[in-house]
N, C-alpha and C. Protein backbone atom coordinates (compact mmCIF):
# COMPACT_ATOMS: atom_id res chain seq x y z
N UNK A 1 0.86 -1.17 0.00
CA UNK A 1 0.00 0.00 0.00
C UNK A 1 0.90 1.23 0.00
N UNK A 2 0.43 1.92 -0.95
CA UNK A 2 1.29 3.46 -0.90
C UNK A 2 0.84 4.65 -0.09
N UNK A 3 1.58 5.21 0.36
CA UNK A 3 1.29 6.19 1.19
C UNK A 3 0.62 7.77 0.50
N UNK A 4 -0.35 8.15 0.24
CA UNK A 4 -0.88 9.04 -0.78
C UNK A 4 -1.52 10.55 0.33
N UNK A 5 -0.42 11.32 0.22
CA UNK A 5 -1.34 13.22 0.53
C UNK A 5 -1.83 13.86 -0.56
N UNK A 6 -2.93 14.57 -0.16
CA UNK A 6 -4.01 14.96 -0.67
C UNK A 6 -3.06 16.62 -1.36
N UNK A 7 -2.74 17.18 -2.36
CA UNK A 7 -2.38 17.36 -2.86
C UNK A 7 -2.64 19.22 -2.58
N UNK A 8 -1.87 20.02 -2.20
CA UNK A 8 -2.25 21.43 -1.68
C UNK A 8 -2.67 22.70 -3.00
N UNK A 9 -4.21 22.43 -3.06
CA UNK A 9 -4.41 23.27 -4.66
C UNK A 9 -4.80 24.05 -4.71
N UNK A 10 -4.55 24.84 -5.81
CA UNK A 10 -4.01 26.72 -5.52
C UNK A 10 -5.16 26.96 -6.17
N UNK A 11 -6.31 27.47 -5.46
CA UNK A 11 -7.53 28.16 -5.78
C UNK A 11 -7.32 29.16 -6.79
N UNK A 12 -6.43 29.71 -6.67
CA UNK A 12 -6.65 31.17 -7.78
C UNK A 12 -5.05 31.79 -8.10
N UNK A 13 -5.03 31.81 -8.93
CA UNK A 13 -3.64 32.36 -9.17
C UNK A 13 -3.58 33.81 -10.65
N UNK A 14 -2.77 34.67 -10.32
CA UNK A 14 -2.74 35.94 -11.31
C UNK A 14 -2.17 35.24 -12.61
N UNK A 15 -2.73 35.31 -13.44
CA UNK A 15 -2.07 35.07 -15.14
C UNK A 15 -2.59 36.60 -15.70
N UNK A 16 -1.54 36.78 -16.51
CA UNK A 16 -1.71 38.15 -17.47
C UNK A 16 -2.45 39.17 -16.53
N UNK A 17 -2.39 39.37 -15.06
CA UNK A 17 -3.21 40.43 -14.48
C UNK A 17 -4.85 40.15 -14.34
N UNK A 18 -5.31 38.87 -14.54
CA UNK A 18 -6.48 38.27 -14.33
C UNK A 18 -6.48 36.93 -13.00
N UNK A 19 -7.27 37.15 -12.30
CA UNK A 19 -7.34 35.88 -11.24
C UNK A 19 -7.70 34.58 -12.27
N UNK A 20 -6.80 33.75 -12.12
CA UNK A 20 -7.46 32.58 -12.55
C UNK A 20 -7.71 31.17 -11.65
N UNK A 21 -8.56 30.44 -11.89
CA UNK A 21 -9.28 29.54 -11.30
C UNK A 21 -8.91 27.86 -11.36
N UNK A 22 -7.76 27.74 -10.64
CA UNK A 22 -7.37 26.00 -10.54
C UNK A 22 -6.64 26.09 -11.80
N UNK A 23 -5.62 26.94 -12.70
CA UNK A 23 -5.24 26.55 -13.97
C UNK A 23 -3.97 26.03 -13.76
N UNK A 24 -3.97 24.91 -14.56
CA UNK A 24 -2.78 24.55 -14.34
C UNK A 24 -2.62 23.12 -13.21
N UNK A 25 -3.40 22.95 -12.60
CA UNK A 25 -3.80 22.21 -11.47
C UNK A 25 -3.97 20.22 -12.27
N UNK A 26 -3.66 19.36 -11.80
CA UNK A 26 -3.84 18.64 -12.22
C UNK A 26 -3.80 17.51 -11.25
N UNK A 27 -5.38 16.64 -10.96
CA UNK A 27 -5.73 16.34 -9.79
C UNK A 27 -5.33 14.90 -9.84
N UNK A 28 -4.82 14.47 -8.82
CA UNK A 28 -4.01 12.26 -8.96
C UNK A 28 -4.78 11.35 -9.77
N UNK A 29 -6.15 11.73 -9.53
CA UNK A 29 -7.20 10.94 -10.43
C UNK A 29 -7.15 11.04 -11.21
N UNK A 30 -6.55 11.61 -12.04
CA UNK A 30 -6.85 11.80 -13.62
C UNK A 30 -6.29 11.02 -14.60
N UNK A 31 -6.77 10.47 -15.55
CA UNK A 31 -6.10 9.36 -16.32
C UNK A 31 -5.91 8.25 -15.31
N UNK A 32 -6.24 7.88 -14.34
CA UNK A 32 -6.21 6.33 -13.34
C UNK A 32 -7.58 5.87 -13.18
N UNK A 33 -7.38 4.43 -13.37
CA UNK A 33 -8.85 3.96 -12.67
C UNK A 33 -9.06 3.90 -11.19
N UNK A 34 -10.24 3.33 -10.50
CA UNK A 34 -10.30 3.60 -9.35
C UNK A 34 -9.38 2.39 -8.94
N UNK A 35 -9.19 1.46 -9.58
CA UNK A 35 -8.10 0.29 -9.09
C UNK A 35 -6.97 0.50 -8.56
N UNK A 36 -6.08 1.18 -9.53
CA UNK A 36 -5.01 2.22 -9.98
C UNK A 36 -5.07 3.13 -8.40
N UNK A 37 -5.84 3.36 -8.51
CA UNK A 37 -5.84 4.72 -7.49
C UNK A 37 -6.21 4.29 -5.96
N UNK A 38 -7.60 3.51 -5.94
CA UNK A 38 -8.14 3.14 -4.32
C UNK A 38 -7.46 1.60 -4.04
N UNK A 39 -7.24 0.98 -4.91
CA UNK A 39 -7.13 -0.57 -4.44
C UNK A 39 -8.15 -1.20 -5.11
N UNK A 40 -8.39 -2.64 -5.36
CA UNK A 40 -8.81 -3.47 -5.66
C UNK A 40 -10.38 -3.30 -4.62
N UNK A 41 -10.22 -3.49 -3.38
CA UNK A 41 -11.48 -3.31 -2.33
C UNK A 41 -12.28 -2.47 -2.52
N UNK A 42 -11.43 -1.02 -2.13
CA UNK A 42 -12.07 0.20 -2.17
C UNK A 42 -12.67 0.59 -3.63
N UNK A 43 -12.15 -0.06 -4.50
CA UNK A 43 -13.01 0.04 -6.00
C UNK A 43 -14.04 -0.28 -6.34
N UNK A 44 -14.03 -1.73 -5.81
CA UNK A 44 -15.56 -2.55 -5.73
C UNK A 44 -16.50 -1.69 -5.11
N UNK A 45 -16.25 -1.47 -3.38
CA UNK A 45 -17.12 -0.43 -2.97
C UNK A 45 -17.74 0.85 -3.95
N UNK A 46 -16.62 1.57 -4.13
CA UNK A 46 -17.20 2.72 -5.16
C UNK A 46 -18.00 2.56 -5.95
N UNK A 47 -18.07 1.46 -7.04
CA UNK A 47 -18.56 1.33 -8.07
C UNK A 47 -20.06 0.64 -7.64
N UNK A 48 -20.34 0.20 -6.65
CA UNK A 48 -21.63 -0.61 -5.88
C UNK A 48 -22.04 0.35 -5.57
N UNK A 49 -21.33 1.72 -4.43
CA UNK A 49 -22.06 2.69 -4.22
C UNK A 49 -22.92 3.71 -5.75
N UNK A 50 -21.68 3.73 -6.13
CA UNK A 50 -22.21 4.35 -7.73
C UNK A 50 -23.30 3.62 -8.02
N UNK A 51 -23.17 2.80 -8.44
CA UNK A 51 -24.52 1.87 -9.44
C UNK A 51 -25.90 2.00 -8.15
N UNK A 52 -25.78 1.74 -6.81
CA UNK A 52 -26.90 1.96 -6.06
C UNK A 52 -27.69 3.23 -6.09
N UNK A 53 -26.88 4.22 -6.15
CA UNK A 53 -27.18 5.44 -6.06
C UNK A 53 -27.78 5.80 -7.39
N UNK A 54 -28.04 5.46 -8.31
CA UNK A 54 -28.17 5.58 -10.02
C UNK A 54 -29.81 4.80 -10.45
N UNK A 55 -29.76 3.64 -9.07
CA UNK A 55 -31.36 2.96 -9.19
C UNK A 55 -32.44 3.50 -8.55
N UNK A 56 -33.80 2.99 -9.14
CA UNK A 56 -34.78 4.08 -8.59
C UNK A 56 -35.03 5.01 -9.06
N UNK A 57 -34.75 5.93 -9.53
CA UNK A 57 -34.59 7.01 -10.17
C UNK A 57 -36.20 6.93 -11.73
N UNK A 58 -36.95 7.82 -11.69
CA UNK A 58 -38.29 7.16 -12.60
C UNK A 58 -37.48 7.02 -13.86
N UNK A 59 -37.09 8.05 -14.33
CA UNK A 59 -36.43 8.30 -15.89
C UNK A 59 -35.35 7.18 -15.97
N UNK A 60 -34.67 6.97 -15.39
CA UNK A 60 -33.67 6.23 -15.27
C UNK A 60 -34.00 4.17 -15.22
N UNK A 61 -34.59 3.96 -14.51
CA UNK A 61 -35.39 2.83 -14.62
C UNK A 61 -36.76 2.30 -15.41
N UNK A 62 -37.39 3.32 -15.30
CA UNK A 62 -38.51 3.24 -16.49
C UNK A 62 -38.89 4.41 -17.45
N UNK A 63 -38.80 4.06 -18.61
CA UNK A 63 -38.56 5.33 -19.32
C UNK A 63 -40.03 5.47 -19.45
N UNK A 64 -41.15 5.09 -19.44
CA UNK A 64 -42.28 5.26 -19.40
C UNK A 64 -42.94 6.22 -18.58
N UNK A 65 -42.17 6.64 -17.12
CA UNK A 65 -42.87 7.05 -15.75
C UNK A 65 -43.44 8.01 -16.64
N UNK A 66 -42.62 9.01 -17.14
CA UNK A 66 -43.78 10.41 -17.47
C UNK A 66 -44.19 10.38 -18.72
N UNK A 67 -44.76 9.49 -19.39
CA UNK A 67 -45.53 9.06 -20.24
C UNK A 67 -46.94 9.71 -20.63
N UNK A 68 -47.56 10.22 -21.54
CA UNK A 68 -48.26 11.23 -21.55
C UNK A 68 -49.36 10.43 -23.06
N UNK A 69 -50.41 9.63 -22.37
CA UNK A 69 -51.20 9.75 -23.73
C UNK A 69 -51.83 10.02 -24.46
N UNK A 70 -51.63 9.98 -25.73
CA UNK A 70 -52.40 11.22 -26.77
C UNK A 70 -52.87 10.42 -28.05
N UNK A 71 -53.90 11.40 -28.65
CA UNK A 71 -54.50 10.84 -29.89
C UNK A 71 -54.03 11.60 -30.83
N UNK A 72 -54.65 10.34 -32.18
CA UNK A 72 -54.43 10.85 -33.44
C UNK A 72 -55.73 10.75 -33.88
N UNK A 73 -55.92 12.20 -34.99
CA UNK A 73 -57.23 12.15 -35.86
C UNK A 73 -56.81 12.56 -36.92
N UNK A 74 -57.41 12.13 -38.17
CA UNK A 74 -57.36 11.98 -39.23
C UNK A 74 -58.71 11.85 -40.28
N UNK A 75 -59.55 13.28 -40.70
CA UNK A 75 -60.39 13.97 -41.31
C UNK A 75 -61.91 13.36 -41.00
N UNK A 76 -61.78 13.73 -39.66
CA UNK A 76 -62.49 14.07 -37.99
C UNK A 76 -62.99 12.31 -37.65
N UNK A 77 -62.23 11.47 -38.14
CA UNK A 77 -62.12 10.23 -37.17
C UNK A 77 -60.97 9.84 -36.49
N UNK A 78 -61.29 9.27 -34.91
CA UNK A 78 -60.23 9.07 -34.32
C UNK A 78 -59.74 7.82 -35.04
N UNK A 79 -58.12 8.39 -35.57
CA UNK A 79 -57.30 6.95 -35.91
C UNK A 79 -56.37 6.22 -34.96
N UNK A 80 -56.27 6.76 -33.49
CA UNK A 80 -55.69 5.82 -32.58
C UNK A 80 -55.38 6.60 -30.81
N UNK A 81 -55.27 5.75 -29.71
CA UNK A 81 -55.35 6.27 -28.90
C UNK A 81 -53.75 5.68 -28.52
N UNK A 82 -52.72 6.30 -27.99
CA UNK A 82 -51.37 5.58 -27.54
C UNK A 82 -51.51 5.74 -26.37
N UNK A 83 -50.48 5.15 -25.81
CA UNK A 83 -50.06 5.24 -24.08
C UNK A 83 -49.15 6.07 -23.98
N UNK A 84 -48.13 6.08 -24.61
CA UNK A 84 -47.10 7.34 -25.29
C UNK A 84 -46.92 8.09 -26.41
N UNK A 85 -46.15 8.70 -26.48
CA UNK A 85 -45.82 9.53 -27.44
C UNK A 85 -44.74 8.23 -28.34
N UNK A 86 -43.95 7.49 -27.57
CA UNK A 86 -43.06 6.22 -28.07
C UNK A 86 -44.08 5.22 -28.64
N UNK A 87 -44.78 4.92 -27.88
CA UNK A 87 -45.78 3.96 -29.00
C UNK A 87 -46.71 4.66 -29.85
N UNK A 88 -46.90 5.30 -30.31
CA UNK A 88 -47.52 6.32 -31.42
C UNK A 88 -46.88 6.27 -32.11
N UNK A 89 -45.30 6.61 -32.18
CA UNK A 89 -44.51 6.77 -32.90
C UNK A 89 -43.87 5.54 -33.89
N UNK A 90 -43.65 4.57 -33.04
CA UNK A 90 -43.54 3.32 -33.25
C UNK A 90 -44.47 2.60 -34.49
N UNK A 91 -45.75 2.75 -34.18
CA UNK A 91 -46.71 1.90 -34.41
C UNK A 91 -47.25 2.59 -36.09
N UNK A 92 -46.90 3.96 -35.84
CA UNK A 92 -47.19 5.07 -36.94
C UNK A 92 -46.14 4.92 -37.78
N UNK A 93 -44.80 4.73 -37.64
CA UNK A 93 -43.98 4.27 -38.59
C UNK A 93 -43.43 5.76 -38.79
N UNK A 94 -43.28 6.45 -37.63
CA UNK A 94 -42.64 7.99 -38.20
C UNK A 94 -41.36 8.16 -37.01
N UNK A 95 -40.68 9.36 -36.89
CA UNK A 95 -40.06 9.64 -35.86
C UNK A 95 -40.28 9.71 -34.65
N UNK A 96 -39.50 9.35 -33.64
CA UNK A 96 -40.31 10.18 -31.81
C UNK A 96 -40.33 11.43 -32.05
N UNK A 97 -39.25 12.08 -32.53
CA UNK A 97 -39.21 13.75 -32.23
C UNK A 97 -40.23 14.18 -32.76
N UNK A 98 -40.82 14.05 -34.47
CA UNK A 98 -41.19 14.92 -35.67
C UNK A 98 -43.10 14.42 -34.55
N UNK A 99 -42.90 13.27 -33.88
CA UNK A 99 -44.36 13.18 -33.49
C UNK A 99 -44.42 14.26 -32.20
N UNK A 100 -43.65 14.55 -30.99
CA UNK A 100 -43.45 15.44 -30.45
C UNK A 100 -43.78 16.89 -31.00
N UNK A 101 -43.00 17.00 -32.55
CA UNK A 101 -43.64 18.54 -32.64
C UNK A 101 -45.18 18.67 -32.81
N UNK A 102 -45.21 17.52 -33.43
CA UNK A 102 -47.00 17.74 -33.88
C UNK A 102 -47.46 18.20 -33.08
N UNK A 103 -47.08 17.11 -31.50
CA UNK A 103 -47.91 17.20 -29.82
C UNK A 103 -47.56 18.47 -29.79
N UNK A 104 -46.48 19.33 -29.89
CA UNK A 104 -46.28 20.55 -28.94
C UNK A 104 -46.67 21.66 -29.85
N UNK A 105 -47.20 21.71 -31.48
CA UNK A 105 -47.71 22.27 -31.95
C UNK A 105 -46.57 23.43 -33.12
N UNK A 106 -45.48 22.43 -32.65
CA UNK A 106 -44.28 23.46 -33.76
C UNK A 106 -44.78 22.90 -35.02
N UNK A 107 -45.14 21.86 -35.64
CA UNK A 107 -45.39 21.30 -36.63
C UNK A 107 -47.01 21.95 -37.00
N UNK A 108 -47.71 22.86 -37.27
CA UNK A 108 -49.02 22.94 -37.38
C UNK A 108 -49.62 21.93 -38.18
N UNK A 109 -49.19 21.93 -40.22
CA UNK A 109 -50.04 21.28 -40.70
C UNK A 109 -49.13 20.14 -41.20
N UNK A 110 -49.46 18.68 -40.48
CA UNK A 110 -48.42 17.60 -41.14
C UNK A 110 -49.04 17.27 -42.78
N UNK A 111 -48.13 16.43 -43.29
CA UNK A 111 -48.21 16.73 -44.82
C UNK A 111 -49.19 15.56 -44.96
N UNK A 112 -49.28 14.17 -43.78
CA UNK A 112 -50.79 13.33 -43.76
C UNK A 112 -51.90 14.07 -43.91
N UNK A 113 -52.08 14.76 -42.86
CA UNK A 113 -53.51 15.40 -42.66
C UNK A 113 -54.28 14.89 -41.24
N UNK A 114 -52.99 14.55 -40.31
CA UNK A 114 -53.08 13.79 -38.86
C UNK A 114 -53.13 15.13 -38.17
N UNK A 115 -54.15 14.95 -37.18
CA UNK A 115 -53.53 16.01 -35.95
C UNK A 115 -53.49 15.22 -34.57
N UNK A 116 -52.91 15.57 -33.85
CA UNK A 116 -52.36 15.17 -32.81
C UNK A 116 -52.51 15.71 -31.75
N UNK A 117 -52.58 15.39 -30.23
CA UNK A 117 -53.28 16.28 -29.24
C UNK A 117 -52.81 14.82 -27.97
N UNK A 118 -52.55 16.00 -27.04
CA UNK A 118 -52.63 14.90 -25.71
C UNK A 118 -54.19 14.31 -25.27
N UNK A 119 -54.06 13.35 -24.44
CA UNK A 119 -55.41 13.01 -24.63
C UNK A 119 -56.02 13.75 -23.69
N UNK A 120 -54.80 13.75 -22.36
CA UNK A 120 -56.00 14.92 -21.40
C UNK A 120 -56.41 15.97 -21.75
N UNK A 121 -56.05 16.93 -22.74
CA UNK A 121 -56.78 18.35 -23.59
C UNK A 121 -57.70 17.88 -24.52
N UNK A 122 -58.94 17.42 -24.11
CA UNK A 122 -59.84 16.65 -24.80
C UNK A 122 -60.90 17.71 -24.94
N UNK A 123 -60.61 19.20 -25.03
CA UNK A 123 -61.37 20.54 -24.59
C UNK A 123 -61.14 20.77 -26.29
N UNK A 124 -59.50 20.44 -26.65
CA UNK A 124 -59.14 20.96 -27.83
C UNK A 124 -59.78 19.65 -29.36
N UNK A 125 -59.65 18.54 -29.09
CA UNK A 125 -60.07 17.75 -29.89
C UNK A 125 -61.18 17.08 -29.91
N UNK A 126 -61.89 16.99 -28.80
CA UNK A 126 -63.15 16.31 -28.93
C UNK A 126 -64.12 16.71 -29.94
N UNK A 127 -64.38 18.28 -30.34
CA UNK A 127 -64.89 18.35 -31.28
C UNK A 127 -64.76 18.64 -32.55
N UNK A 128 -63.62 17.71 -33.15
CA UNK A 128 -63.05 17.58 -34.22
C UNK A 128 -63.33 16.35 -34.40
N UNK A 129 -64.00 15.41 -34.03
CA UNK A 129 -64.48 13.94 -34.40
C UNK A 129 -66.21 14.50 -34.99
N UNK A 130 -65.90 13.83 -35.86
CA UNK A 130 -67.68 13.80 -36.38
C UNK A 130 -68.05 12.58 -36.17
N UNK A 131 -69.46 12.53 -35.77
CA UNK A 131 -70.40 11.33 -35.06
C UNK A 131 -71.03 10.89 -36.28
């Protein structure tokens, strides 16, 4: 085991008559793995703490959590109801993003003749279906 001090780093130093910020500074970790650097033990730990700390998380484990579903209509019949904006997209055979603009309204008139709407703003599309 090597004996390792924590390295005395110069917060701020004058270049050209300007304070500058850690330049020049170059910290033990850099270019080493944690092997290299903590040991074989203390690596395992790190990397368990890392990966624990990373689970749970909604976005991160289920990409679904904020999932938002919306319809499509197409010359005033509903042509489909999704669970996402990803399965719409999917199933429609188009992009995620280019279906996003439709939803957020950067896209006004698509060149189908689809419009698109979340499903909870059912204020804005409900009466665009003909009975």
């Amino acid at each position: 085991m090597e004996l390792h001090l924590d390295p005395i780093i110069p917060v701020t130093r004058v270049v050209n008559g300007h304070n500058v910020f850690n330049k020049g500074y170059r910290h033990g970790l850099r270019g080493k793995t944690y092997e290299e650097y903590y040991g074989e033990e203390r690596a395992k730990e790190i990397r368990k703490r890392h990966s624990e700390a990373l689970k749970g998380h909604p976005y991160w484990s289920n990409r679904r959590a904020a999932a938002k579903s919306c319809v499509v209509i197409h010359q005033g019949k509903l042509l489909g109801r999704f669970d996402s904006v990803i399965d719409a997209s999917m199933s429609l055979g188009i992009n995620y993003a280019t279906a996003r603009r439709y939803l957020k309204g950067r896209i006004r008139q698509p060149k189908n003749g689809w419009q698109w709407f979340y499903e909870n703003e059912s204020y804005k599309w409900c009466d665009l279906i003909s009975k």
